[in-house]
Structure formats: structure tokens, C-alpha cells
N, C-alpha and C. Protein backbone atom coordinates (compact mmCIF):
# COMPACT_ATOMS: atom_id res chain seq x y z
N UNK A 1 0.80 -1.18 0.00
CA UNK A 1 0.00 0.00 0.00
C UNK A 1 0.85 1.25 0.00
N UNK A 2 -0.12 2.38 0.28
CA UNK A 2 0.69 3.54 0.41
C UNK A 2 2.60 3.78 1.20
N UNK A 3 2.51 2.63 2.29
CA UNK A 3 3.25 2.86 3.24
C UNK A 3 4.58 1.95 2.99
N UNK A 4 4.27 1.21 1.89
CA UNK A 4 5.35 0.40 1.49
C UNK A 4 6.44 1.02 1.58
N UNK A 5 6.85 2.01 0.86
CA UNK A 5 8.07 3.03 0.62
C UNK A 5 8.90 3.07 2.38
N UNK A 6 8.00 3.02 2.99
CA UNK A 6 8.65 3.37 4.12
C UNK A 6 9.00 2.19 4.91
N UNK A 7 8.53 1.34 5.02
CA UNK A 7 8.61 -0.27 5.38
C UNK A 7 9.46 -0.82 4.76
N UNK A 8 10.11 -0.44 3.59
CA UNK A 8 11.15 -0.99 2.56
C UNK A 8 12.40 -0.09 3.44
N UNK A 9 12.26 1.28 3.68
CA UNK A 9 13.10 2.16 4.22
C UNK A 9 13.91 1.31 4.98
N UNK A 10 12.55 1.35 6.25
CA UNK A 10 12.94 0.78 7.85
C UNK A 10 14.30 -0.53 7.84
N UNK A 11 13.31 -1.34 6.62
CA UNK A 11 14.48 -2.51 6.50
C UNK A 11 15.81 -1.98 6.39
N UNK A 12 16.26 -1.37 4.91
CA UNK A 12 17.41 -0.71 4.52
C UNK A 12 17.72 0.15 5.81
N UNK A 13 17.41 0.60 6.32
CA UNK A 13 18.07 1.54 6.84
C UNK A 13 18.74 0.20 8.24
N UNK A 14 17.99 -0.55 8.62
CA UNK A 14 18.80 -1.94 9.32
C UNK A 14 19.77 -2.50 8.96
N UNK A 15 19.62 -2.29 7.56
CA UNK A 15 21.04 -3.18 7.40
C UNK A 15 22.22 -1.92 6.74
N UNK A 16 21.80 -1.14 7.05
CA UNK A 16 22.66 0.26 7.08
C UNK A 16 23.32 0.09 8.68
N UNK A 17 22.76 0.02 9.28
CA UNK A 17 22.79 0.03 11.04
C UNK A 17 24.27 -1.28 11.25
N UNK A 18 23.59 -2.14 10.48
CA UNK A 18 24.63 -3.40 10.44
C UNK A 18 25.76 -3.12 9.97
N UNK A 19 25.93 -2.46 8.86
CA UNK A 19 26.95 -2.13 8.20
C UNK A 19 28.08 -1.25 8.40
N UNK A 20 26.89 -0.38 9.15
CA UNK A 20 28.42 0.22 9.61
C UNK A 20 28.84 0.19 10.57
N UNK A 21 28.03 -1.00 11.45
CA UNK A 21 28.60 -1.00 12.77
C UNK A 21 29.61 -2.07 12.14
N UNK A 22 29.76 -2.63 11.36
CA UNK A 22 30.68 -3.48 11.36
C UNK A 22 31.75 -3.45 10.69
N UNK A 23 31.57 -2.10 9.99
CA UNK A 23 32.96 -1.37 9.34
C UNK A 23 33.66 -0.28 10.13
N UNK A 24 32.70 -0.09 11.90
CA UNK A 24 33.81 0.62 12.59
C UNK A 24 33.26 2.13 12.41
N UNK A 25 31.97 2.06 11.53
CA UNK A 25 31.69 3.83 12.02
C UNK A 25 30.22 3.63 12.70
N UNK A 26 30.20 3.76 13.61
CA UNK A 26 29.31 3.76 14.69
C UNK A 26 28.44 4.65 14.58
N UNK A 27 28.70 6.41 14.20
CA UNK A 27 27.96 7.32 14.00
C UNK A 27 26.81 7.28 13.18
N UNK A 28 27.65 6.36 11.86
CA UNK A 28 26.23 6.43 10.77
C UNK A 28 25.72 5.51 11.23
N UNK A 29 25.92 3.93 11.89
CA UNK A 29 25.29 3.10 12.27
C UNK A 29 24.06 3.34 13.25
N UNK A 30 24.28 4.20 14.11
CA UNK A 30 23.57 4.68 15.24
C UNK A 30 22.29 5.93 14.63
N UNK A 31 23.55 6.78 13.43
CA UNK A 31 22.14 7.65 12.85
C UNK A 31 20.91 6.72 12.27
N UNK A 32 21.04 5.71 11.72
CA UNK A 32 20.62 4.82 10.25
C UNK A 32 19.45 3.87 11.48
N UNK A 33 20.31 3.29 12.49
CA UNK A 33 19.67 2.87 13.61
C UNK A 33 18.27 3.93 14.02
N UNK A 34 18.27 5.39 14.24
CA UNK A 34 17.28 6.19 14.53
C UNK A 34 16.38 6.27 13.81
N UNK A 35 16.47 5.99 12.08
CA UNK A 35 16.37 6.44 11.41
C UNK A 35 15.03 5.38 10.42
N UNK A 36 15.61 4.12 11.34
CA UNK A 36 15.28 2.68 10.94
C UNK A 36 13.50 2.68 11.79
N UNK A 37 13.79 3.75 13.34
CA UNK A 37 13.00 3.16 14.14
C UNK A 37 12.55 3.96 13.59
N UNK A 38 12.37 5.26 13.66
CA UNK A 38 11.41 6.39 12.85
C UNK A 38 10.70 6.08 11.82
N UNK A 39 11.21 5.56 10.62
CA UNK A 39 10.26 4.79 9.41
C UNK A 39 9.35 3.41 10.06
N UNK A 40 9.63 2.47 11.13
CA UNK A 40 9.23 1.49 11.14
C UNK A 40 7.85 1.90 11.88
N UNK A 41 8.20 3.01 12.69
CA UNK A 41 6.80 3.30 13.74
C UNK A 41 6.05 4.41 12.87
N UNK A 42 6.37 4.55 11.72
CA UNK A 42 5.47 6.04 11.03
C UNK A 42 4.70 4.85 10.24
N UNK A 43 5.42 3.96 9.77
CA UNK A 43 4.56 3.09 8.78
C UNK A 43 4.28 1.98 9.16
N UNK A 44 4.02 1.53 10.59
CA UNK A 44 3.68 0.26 11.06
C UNK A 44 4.02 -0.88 10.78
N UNK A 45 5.36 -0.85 10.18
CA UNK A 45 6.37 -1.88 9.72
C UNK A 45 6.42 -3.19 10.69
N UNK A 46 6.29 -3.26 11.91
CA UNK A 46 6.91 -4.08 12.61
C UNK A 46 5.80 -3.84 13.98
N UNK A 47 5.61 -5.13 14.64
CA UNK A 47 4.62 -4.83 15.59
C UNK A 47 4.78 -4.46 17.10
N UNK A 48 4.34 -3.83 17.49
CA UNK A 48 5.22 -2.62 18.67
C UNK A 48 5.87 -3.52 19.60
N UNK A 49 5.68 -4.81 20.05
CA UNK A 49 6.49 -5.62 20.91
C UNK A 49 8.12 -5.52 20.40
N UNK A 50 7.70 -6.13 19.40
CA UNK A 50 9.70 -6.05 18.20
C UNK A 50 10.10 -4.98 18.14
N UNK A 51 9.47 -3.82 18.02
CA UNK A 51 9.90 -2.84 18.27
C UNK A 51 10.67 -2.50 19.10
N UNK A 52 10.08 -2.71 20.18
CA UNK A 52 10.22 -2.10 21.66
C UNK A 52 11.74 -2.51 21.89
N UNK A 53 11.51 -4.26 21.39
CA UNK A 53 12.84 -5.10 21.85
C UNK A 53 13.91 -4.51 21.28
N UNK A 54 13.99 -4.13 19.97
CA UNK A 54 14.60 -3.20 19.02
C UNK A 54 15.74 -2.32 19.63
N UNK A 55 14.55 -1.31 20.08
CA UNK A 55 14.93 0.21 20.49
C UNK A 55 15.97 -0.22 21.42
N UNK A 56 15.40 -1.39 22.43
CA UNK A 56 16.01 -0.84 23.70
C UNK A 56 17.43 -2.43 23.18
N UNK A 57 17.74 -3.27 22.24
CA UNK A 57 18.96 -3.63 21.66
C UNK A 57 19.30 -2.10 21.26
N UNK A 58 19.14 -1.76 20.85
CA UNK A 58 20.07 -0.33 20.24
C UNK A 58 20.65 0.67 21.18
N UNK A 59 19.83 0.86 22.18
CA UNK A 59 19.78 1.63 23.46
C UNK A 59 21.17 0.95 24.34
N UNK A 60 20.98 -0.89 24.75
CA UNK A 60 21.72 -1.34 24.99
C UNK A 60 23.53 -0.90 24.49
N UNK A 61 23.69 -0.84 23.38
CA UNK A 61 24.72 -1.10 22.64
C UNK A 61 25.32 0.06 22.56
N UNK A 62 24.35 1.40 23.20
CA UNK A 62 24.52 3.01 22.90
C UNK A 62 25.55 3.17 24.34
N UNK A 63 25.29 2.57 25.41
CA UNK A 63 25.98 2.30 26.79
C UNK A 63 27.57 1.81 26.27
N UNK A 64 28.16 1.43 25.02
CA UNK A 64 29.06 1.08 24.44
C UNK A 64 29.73 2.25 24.14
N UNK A 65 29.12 2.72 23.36
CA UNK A 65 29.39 3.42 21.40
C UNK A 65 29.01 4.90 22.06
N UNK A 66 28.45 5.23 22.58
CA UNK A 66 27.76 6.52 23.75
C UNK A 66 27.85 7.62 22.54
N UNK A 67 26.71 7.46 22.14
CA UNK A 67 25.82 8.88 20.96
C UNK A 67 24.42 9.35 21.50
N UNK A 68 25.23 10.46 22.53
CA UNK A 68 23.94 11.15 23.22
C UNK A 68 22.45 11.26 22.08
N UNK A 69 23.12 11.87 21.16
CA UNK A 69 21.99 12.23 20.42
C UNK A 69 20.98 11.24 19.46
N UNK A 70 21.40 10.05 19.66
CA UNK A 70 20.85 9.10 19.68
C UNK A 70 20.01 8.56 20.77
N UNK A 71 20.84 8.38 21.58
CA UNK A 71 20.11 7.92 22.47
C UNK A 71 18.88 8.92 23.01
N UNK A 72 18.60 9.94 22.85
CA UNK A 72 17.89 10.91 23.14
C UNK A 72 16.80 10.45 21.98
N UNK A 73 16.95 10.16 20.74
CA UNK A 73 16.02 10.18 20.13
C UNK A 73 15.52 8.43 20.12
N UNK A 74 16.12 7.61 20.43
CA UNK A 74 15.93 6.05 21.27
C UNK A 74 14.82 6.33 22.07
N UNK A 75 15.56 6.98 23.42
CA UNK A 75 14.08 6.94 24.23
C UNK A 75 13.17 7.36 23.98
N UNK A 76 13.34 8.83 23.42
CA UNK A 76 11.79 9.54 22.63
C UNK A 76 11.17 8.35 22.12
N UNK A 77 11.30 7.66 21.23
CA UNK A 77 11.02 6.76 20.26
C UNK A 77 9.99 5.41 21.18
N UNK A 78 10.78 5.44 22.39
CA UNK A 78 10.64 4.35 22.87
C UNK A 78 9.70 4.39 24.16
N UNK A 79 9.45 5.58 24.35
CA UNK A 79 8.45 6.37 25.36
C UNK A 79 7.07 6.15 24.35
N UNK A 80 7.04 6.58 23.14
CA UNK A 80 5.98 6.26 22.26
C UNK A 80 5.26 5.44 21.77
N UNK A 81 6.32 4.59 21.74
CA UNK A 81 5.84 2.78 21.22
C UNK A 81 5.35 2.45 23.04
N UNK A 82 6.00 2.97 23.78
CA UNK A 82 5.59 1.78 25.28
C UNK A 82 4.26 2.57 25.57
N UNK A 83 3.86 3.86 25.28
CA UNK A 83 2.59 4.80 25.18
C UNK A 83 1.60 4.01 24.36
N UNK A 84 2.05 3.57 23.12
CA UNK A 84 1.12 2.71 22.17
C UNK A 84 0.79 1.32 22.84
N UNK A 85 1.31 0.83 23.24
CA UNK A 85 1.56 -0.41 23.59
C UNK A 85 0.38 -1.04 24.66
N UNK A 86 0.98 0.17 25.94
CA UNK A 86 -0.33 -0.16 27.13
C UNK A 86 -0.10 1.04 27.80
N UNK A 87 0.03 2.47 27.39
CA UNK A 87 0.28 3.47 28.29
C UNK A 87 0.80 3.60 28.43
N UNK A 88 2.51 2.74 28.66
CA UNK A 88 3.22 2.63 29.48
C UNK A 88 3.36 2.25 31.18
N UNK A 89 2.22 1.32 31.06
CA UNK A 89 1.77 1.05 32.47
C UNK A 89 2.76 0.13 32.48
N UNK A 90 3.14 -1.68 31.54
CA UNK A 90 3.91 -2.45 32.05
C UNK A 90 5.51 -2.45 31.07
N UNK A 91 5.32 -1.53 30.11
CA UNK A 91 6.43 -1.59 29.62
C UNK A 91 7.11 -0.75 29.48
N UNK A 92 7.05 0.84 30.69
CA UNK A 92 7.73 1.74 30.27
C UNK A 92 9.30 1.25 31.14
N UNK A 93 10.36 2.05 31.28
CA UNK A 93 11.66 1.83 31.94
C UNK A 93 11.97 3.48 32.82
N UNK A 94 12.90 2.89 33.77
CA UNK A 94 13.19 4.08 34.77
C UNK A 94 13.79 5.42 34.22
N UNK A 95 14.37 5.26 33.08
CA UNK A 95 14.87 6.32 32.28
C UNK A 95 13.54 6.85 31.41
N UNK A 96 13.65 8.02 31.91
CA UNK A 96 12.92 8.97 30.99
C UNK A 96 13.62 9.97 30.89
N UNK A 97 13.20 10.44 29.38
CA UNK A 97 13.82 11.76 28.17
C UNK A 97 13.02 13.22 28.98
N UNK A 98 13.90 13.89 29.61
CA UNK A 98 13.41 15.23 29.85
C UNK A 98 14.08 16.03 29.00
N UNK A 99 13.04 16.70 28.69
CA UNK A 99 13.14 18.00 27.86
C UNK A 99 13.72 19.50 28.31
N UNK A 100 14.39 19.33 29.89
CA UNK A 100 14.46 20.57 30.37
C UNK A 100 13.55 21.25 30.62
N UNK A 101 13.39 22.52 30.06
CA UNK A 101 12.63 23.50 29.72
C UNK A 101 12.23 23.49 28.54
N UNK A 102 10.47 23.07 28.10
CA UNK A 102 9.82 22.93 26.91
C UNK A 102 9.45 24.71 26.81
N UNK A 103 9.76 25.53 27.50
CA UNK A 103 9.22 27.13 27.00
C UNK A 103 10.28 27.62 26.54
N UNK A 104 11.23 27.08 26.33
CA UNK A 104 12.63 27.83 26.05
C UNK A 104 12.54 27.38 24.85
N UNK A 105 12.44 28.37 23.43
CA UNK A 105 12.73 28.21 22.03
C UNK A 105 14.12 27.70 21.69
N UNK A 106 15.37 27.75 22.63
CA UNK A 106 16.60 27.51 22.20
C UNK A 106 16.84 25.48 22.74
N UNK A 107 15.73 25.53 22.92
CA UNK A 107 15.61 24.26 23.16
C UNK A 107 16.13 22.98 21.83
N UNK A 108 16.92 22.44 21.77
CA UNK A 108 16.68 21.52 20.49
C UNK A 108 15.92 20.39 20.70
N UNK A 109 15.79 20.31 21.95
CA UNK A 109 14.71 19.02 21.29
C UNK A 109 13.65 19.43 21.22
N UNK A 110 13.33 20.46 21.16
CA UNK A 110 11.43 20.95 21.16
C UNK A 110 10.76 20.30 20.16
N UNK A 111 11.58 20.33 18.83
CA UNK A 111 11.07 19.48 17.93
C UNK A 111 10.38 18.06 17.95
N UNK A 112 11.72 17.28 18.20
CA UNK A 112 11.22 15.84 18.59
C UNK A 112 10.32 16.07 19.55
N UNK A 113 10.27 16.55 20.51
CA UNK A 113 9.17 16.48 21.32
C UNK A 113 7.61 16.51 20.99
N UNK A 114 7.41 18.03 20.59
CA UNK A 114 6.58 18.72 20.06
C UNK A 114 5.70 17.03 18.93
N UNK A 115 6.81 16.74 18.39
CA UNK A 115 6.41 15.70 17.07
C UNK A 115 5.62 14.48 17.69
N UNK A 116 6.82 13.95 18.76
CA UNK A 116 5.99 12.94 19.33
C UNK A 116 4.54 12.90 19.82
N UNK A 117 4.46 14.38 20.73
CA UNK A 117 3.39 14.87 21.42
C UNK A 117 2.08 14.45 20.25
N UNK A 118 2.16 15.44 19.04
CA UNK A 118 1.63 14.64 18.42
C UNK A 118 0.84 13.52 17.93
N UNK A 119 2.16 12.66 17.51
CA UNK A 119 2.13 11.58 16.86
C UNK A 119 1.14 10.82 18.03
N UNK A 120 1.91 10.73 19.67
CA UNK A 120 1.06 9.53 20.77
C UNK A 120 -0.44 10.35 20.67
N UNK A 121 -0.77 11.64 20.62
CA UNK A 121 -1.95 12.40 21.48
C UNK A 121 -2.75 12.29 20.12
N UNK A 122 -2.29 11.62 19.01
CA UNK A 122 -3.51 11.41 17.45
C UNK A 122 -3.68 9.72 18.25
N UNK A 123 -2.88 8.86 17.74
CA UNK A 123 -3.24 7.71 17.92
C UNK A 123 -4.15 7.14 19.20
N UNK A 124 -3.53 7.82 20.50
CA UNK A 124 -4.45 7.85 21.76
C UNK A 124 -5.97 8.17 21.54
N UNK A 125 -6.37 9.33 20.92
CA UNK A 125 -7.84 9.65 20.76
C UNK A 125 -7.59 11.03 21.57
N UNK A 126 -6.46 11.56 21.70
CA UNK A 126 -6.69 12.89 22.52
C UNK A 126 -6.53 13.95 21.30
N UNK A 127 -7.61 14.45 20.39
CA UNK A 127 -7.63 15.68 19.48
C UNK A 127 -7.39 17.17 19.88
N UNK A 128 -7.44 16.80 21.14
CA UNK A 128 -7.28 18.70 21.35
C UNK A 128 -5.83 18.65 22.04
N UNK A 129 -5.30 17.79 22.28
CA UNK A 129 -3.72 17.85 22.86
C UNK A 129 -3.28 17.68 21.62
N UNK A 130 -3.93 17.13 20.55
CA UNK A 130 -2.92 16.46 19.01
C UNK A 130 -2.57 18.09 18.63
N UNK A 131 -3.70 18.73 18.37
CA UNK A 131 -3.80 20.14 18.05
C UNK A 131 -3.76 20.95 18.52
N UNK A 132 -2.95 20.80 19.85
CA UNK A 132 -2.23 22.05 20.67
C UNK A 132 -1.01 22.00 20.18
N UNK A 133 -0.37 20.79 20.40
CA UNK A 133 1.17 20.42 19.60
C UNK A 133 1.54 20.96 18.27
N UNK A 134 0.26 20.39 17.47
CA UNK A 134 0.50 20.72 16.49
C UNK A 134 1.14 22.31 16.38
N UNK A 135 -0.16 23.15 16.75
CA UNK A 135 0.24 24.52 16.82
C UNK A 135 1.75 25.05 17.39
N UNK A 136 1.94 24.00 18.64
CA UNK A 136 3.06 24.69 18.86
C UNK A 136 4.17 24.33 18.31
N UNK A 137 4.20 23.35 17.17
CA UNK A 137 5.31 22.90 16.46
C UNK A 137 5.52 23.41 15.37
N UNK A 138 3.91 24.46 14.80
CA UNK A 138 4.16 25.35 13.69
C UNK A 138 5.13 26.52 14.35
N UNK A 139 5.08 26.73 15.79
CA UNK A 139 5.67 28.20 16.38
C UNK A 139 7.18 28.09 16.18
N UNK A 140 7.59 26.68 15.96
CA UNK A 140 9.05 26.62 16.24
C UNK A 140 9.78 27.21 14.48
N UNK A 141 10.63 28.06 14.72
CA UNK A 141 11.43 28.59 13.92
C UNK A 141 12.10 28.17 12.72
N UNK A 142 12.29 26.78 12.66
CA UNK A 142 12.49 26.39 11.18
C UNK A 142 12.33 25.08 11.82
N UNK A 143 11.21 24.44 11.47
CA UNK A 143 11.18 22.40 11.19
C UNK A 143 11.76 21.85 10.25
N UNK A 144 11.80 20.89 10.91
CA UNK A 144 12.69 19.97 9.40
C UNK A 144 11.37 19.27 8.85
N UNK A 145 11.53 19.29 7.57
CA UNK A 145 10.39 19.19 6.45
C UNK A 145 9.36 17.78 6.55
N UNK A 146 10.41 16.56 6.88
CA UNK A 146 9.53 15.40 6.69
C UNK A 146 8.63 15.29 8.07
N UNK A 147 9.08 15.98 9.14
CA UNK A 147 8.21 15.79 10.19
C UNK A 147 6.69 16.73 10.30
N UNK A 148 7.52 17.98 9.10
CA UNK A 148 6.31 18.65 9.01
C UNK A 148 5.10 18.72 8.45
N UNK A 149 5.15 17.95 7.59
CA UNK A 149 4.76 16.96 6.76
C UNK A 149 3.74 15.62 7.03
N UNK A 150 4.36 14.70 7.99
CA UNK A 150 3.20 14.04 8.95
C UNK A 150 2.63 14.86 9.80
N UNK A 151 3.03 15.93 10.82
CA UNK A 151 2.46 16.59 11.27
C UNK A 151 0.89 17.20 10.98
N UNK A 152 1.00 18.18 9.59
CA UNK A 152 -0.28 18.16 8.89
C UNK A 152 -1.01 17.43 8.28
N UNK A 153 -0.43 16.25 8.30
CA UNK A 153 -1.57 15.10 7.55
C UNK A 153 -2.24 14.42 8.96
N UNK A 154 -1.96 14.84 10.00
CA UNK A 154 -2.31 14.16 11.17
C UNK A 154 -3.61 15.41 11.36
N UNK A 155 -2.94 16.86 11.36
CA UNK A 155 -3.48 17.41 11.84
C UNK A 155 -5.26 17.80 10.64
N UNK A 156 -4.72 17.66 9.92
CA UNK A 156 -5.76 17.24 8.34
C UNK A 156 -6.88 15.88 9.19
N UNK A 157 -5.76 14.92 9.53
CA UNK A 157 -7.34 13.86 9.89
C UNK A 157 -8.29 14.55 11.03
């Protein structure tokens, strides 16, 4: 269907993850790794249990290889799927992603945040938190395009 493109991604971008962890560059492995989970949970590639197991192998291996900015976007990732899952009642973990200060524009993760907020508060059934986010993710100063992108097709349903 429509979502193929991205389910084909998720794969490739796994064995991108493989590849370069095994040629010794960790960076792209770990980006390609983020990059893998992002396509697999936009297009329902994989069913949120495997997922989960996924994230937190990758998460594992980040305690190695230590790419904050990975791992920052791991847990985001992984706060969402355990949100989908059951709330996060039996599968969330003691680590949680704080955002600091979400009023501070110099924030970088406002984005990811803002996105996720989103992404969990459509699928949950909460419409007026989907479309508070939304709004406040139009406020942020330059988005990066593909998120902005699901964003309004969410905010469209």
C-alpha cells in the first residue's frame, strides 16, 4: 500500500545500522539505527512488541558506542511505542527523556518532542492535545520538512 516506501526504508536503513557497525563507524550506524525506528513506527512496519525489543537492543549497545543524540532520540522513540503499547503502564523503563525546559525556544529538542506529542496524542484519541502540539510545532522557527509533513496530515485527519 501507500506505506510500502517506508517499510522498505525501515528494512534498509537496518542493514545500514549493520553495516556500519561493522565497518567501525558507529555514528552512521547509530544515525541509520534512529532512522530505521522512525520509518518502522510512522509506517507500522513491525509490531510494537519487536519494536520495543529493538529500540532498547540499540539503546543497549549506545551504553558502548555513547551517541547522546541518539540515544535521546531512542528513548523519545521508545516512550511512544511503550505509550502505544499499554500506556506505558507495564512496559515503560526508569529512564525517561526530559526536555528541560519545553518554554525555552533555544531548546533543540522541542522538535522531537513537540512531534511525538503529536504523533502519541492522534493515535491515543486525545484531538485537542494532538492540536495544541501541532500549533506549537508550527511556532518553532524552522522544522525539518519530513516531520512537518506528517504533522499536517495528522493534523488534516
Amino acid at each position: 500500500g501507500q506505506l510500502d516506501s517506508y517499510q522498505l526504508c525501515a528494512t534498509q536503513l537496518r542493514k545500514s545500522f549493520a553495516s556500519g557497525l561493522s565497518s567501525g563507524n558507529a555514528n552512521i550506524a547509530f544515525f541509520c539505527a534512529g532512522q530505521g525506528v522512525q520509518f518502522s513506527v510512522i509506517s507500522a512496519e513491525k509490531d510494537l512488541i519487536s519494536l520495543l525489543q529493538e529500540i532498547d537492543y540499540y539503546r543497549n549497545l549506545l551504553e558502548i558506542y555513547k551517541s547522546e543524540l541518539t540515544k535521546y532520540c531512542l528513548l523519545c522513540y521508545r516512550e511512544t511505542v511503550s505509550t502505544f503499547i499499554d500506556k506505558g503502564k507495564t512496559t515503560a523503563i526508569e529512564a525517561k527523556l526530559t526536555f528541560a525546559d519545553v518554554s525555552d525556544p533555544g531548546n533543540k529538542l522541542l522538535e522531537m518532542f513537540y512531534f511525538h506529542q503529536v504523533f502519541k496524542n492522534y493515535w491515543i484519541g486525545y484531538a485537542e492535545r494532538c492540536d495544541h502540539y501541532v500549533q506549537r510545532y508550527g511556532e518553532l522557527s524552522q522544522p525539518r520538512h519530513f516531520e512537518a509533513y506528517i504533522i499536517k496530515f495528522y493534523h488534516g485527519l
